[in-house]
PDB file of N, CA and C in Angstrom:
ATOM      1  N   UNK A   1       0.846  -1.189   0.000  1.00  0.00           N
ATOM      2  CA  UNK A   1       0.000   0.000   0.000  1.00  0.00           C
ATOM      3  C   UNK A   1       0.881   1.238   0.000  1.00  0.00           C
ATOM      4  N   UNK A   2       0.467   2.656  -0.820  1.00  0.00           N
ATOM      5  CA  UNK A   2       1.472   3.443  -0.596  1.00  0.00           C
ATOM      6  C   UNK A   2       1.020   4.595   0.244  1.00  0.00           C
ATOM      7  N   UNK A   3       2.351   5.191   1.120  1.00  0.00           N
ATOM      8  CA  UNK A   3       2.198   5.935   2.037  1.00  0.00           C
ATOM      9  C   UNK A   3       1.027   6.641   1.908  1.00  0.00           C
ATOM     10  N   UNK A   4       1.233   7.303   1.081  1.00  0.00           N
ATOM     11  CA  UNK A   4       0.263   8.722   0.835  1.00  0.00           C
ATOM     12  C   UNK A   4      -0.530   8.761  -0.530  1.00  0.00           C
ATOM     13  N   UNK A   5      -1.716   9.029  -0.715  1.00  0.00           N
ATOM     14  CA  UNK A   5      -2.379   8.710  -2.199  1.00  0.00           C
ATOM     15  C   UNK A   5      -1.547   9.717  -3.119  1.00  0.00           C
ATOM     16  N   UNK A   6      -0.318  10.364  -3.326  1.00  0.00           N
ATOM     17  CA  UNK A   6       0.123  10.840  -4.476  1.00  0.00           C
ATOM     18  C   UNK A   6       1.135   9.732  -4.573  1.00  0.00           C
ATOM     19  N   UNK A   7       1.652   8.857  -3.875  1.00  0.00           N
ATOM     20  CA  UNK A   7       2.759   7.824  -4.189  1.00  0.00           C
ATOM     21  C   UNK A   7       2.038   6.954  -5.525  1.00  0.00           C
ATOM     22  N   UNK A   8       0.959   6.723  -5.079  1.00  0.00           N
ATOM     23  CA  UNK A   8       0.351   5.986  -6.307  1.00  0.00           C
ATOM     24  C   UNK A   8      -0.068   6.395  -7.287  1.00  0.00           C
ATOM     25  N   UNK A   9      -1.137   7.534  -7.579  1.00  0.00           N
ATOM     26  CA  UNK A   9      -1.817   8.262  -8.574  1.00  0.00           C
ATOM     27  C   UNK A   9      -0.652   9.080  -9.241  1.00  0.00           C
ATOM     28  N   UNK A  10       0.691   9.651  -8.834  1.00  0.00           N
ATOM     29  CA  UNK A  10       1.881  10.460  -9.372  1.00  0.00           C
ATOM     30  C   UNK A  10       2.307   9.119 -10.517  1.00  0.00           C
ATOM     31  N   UNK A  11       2.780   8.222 -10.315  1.00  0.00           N
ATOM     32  CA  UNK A  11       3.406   7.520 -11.444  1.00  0.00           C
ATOM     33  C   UNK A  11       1.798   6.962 -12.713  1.00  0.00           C
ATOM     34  N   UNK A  12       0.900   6.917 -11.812  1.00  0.00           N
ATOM     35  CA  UNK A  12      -0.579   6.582 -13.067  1.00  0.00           C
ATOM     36  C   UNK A  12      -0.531   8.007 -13.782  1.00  0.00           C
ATOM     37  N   UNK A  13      -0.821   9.232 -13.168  1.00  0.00           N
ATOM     38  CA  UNK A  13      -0.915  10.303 -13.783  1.00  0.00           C
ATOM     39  C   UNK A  13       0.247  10.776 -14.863  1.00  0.00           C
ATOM     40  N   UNK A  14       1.284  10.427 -14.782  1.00  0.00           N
ATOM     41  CA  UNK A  14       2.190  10.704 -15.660  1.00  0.00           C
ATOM     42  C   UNK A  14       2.155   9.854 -16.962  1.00  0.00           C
ATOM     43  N   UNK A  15       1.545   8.633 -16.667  1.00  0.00           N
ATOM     44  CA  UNK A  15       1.318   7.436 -17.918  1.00  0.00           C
ATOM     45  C   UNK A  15       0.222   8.119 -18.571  1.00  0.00           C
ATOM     46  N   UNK A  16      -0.406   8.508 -17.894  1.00  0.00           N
ATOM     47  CA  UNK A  16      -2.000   8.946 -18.405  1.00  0.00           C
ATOM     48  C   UNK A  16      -1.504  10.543 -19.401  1.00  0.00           C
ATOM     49  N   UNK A  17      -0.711  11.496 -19.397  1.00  0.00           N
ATOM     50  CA  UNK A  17       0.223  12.452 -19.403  1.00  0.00           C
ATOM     51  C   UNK A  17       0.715  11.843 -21.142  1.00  0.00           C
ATOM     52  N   UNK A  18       1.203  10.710 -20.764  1.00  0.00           N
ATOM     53  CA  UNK A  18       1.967  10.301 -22.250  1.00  0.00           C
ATOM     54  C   UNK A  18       1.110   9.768 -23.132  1.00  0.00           C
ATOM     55  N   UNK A  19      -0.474   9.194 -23.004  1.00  0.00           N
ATOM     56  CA  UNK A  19      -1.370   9.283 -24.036  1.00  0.00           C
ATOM     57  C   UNK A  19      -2.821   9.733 -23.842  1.00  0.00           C
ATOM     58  N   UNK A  20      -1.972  11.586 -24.014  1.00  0.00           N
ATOM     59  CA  UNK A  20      -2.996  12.265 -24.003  1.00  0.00           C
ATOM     60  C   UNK A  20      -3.928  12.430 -25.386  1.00  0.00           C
ATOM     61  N   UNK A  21      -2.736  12.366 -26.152  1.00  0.00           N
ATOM     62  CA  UNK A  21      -3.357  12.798 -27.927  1.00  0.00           C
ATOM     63  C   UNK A  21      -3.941  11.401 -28.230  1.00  0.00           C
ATOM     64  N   UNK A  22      -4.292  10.222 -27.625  1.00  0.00           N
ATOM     65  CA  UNK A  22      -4.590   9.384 -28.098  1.00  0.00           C
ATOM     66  C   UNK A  22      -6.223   9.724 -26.880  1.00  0.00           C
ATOM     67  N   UNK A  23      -6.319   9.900 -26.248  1.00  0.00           N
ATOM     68  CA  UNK A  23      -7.839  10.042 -25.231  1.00  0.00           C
ATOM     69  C   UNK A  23      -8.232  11.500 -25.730  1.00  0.00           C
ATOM     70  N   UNK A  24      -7.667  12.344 -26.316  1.00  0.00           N
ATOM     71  CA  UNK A  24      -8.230  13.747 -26.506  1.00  0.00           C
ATOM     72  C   UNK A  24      -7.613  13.707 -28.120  1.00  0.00           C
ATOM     73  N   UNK A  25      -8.155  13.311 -29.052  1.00  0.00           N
ATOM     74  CA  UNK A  25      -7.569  13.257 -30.411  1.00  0.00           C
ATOM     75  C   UNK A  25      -8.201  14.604 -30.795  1.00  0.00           C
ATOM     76  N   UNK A  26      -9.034  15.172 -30.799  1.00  0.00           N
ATOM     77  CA  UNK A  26      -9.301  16.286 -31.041  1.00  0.00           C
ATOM     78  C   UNK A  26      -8.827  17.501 -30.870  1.00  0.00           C
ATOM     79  N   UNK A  27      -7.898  17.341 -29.521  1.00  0.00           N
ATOM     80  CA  UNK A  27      -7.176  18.698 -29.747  1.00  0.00           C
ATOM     81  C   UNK A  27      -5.543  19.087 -29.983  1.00  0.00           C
ATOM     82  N   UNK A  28      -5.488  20.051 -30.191  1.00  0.00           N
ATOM     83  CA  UNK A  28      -4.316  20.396 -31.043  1.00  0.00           C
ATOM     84  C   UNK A  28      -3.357  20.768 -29.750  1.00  0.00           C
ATOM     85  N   UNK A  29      -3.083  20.854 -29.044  1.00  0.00           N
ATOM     86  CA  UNK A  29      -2.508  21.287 -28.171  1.00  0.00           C
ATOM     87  C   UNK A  29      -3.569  20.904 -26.370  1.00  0.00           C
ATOM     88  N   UNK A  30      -2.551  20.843 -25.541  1.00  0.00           N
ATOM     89  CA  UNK A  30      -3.102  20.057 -24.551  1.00  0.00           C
ATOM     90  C   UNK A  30      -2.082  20.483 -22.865  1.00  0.00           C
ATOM     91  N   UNK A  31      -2.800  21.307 -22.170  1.00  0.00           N
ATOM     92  CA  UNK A  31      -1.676  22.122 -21.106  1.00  0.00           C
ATOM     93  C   UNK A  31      -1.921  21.101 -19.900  1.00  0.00           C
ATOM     94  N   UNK A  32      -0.846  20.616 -18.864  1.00  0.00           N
ATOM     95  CA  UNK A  32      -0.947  19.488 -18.286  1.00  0.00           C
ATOM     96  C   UNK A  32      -0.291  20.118 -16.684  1.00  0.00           C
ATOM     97  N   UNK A  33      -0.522  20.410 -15.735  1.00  0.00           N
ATOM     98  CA  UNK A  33      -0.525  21.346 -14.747  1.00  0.00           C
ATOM     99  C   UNK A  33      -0.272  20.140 -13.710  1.00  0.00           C
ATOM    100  N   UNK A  34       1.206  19.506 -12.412  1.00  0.00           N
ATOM    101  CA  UNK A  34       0.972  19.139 -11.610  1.00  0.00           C
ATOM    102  C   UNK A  34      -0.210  19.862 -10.858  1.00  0.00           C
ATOM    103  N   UNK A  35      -0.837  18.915  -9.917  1.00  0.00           N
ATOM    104  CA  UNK A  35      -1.883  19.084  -8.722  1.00  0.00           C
ATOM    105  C   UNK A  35      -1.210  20.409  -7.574  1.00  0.00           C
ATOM    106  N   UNK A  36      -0.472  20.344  -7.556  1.00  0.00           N
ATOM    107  CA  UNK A  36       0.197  20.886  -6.212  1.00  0.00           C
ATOM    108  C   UNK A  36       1.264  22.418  -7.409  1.00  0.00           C
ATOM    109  N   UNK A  37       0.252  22.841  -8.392  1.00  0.00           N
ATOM    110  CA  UNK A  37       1.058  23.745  -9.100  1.00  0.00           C
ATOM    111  C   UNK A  37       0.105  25.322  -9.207  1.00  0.00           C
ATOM    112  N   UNK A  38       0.509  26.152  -8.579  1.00  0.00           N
ATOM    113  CA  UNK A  38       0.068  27.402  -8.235  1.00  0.00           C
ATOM    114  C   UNK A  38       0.133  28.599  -9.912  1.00  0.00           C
ATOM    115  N   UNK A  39      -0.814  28.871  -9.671  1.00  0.00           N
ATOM    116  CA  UNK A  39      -1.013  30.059 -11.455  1.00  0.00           C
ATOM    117  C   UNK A  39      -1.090  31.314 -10.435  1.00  0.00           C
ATOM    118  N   UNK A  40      -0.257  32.195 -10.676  1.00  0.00           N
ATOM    119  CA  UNK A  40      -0.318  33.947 -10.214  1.00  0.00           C
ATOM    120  C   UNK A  40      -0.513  34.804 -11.146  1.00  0.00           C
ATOM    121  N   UNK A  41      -0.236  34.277 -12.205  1.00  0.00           N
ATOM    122  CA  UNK A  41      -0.699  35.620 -13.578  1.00  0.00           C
ATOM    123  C   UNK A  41      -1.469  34.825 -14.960  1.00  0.00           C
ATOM    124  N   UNK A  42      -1.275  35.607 -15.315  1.00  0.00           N
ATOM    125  CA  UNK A  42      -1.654  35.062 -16.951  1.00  0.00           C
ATOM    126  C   UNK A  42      -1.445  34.221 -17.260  1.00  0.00           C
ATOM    127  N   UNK A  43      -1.728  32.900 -18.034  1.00  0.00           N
ATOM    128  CA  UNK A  43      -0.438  32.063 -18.485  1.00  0.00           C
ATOM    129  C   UNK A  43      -1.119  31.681 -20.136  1.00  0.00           C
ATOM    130  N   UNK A  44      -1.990  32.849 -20.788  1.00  0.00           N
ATOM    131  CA  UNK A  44      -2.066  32.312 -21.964  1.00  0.00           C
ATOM    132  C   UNK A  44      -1.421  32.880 -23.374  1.00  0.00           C
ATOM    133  N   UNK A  45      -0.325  33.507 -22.619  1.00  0.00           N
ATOM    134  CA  UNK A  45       0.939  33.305 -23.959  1.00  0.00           C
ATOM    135  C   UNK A  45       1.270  32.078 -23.625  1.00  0.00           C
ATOM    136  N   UNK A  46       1.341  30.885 -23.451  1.00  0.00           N
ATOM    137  CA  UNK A  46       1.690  29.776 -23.349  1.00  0.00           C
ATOM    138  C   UNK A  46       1.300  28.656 -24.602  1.00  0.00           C
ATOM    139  N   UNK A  47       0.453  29.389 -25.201  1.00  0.00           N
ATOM    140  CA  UNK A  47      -0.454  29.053 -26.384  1.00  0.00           C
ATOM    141  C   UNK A  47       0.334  29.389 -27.620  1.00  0.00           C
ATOM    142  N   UNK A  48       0.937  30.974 -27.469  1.00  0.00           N
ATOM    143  CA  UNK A  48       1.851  31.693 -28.349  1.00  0.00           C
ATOM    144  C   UNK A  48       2.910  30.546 -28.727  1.00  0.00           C
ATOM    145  N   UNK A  49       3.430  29.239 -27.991  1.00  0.00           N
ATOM    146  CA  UNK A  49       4.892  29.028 -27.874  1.00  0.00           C
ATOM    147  C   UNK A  49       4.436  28.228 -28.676  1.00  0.00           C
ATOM    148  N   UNK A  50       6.072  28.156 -30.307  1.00  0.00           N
ATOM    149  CA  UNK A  50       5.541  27.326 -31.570  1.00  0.00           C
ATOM    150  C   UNK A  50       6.006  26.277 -30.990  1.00  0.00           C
ATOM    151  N   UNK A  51       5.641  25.191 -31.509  1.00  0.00           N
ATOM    152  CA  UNK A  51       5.712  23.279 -31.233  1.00  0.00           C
ATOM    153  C   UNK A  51       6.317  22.370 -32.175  1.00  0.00           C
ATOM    154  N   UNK A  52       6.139  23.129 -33.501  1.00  0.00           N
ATOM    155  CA  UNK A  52       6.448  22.692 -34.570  1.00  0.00           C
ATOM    156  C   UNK A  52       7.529  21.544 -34.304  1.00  0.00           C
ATOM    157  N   UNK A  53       7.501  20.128 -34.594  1.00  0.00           N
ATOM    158  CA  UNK A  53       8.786  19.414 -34.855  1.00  0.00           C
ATOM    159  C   UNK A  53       8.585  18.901 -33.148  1.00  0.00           C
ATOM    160  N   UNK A  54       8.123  19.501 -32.205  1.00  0.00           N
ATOM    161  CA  UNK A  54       7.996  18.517 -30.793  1.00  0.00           C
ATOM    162  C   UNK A  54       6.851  17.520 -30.710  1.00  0.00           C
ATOM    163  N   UNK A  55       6.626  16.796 -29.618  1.00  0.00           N
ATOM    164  CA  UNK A  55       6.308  16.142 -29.205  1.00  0.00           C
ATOM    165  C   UNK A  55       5.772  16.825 -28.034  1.00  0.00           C
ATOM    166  N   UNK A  56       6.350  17.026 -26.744  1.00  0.00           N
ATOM    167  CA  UNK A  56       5.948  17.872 -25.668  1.00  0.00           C
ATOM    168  C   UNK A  56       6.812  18.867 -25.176  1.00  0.00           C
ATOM    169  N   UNK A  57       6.737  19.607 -24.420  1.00  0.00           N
ATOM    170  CA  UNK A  57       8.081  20.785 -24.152  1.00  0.00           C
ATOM    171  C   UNK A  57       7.569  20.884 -22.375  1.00  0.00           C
ATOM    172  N   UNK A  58       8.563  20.970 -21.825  1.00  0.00           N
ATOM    173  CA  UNK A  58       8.923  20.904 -20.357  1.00  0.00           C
ATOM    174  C   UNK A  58      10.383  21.883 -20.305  1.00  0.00           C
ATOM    175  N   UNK A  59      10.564  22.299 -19.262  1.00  0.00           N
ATOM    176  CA  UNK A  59      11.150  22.586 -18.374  1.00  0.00           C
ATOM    177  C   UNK A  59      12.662  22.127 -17.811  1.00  0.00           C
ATOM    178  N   UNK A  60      13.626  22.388 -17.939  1.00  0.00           N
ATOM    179  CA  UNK A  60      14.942  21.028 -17.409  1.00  0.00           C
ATOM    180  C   UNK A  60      14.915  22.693 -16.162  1.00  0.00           C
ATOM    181  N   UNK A  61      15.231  20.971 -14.815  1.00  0.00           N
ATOM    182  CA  UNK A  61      15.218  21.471 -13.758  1.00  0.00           C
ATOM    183  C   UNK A  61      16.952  22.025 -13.108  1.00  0.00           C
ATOM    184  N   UNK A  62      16.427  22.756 -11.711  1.00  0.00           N
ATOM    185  CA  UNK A  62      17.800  23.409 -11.606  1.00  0.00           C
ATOM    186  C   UNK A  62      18.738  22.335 -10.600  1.00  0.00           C
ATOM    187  N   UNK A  63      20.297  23.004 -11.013  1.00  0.00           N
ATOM    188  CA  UNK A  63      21.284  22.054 -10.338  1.00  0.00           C
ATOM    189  C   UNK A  63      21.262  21.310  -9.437  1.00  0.00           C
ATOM    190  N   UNK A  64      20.903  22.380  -8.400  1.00  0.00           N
ATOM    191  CA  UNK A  64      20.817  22.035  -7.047  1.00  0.00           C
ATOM    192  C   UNK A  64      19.290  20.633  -6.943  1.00  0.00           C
ATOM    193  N   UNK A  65      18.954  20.813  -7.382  1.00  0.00           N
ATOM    194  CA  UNK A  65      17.416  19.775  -7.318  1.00  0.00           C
ATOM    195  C   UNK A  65      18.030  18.679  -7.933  1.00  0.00           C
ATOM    196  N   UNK A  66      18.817  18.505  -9.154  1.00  0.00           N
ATOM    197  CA  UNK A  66      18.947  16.940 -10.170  1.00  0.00           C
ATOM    198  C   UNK A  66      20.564  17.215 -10.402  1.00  0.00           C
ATOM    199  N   UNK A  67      21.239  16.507  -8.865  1.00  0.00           N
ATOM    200  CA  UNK A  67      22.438  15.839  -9.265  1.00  0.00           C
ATOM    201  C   UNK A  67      22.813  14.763 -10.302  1.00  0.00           C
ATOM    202  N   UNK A  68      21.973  14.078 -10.528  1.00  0.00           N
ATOM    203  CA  UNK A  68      22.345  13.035 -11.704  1.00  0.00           C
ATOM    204  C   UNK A  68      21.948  13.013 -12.826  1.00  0.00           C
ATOM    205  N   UNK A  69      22.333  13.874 -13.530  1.00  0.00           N
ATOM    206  CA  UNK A  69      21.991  14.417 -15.231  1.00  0.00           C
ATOM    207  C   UNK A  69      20.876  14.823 -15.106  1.00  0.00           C
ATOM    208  N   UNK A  70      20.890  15.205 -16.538  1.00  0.00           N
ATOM    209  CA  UNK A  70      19.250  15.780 -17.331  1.00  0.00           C
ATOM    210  C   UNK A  70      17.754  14.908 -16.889  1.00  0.00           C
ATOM    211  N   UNK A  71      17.034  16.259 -16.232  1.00  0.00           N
ATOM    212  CA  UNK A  71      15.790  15.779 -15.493  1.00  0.00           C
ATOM    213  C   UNK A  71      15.160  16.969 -16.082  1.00  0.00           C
ATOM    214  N   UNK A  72      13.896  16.783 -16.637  1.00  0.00           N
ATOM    215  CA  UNK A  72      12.857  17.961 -17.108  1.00  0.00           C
ATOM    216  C   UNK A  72      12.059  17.898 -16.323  1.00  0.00           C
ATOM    217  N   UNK A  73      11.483  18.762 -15.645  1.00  0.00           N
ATOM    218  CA  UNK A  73      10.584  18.977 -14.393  1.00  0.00           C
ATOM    219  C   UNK A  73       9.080  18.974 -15.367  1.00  0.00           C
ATOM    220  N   UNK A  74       8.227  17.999 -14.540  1.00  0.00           N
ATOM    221  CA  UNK A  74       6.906  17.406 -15.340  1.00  0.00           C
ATOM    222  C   UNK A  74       6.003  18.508 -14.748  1.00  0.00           C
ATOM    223  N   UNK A  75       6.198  19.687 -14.239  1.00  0.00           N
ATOM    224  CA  UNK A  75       4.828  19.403 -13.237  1.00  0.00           C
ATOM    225  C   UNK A  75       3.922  20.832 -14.176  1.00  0.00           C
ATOM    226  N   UNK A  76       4.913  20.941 -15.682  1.00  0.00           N
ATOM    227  CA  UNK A  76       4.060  21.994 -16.243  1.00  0.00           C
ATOM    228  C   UNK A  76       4.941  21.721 -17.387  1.00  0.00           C
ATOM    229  N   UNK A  77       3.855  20.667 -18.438  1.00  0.00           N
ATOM    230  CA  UNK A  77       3.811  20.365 -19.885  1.00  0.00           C
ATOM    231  C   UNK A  77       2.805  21.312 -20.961  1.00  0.00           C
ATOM    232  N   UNK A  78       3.240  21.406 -21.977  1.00  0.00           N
ATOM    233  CA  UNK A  78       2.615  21.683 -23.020  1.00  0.00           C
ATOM    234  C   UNK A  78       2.370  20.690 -24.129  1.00  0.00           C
TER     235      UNK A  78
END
């Protein structure tokens, strides 16, 4: 059993994350917000940002947080 209900639903939610365009085929773009992620302003120039040639676009996190190589912080996909 896991500690706390994000131990479990965090690794389902991220699977669920990687086939989004296959459960939402209809849309062209798709904004994916961890639970525990705070909005203070605007965020719909976020729409503005071209995609062309990606797949998804994230974030690579800072030093101090990911000693062991390249880690893109999930908790705010496009």
């Amino acid at each position: 059993m896991c500690a706390n209900w994000y131990d479990g639903w965090g690794g389902y939610m991220v699977l669920i994350r990687a086939v989004y365009s296959k459960l939402f085929p209809n849309l062209d773009t798709i904004l994916s917000l961890d639970i525990d992620t705070l909005v203070n302003k605007d965020i719909s120039n976020l729409w503005d940002i071209n995609l062309d040639g990606y797949y998804v676009a994230g974030v690579r996190d800072t030093p101090e947080f990911n000693r062991n190589g390249l880690y893109i912080n999930g908790g705010v996909l496009l």
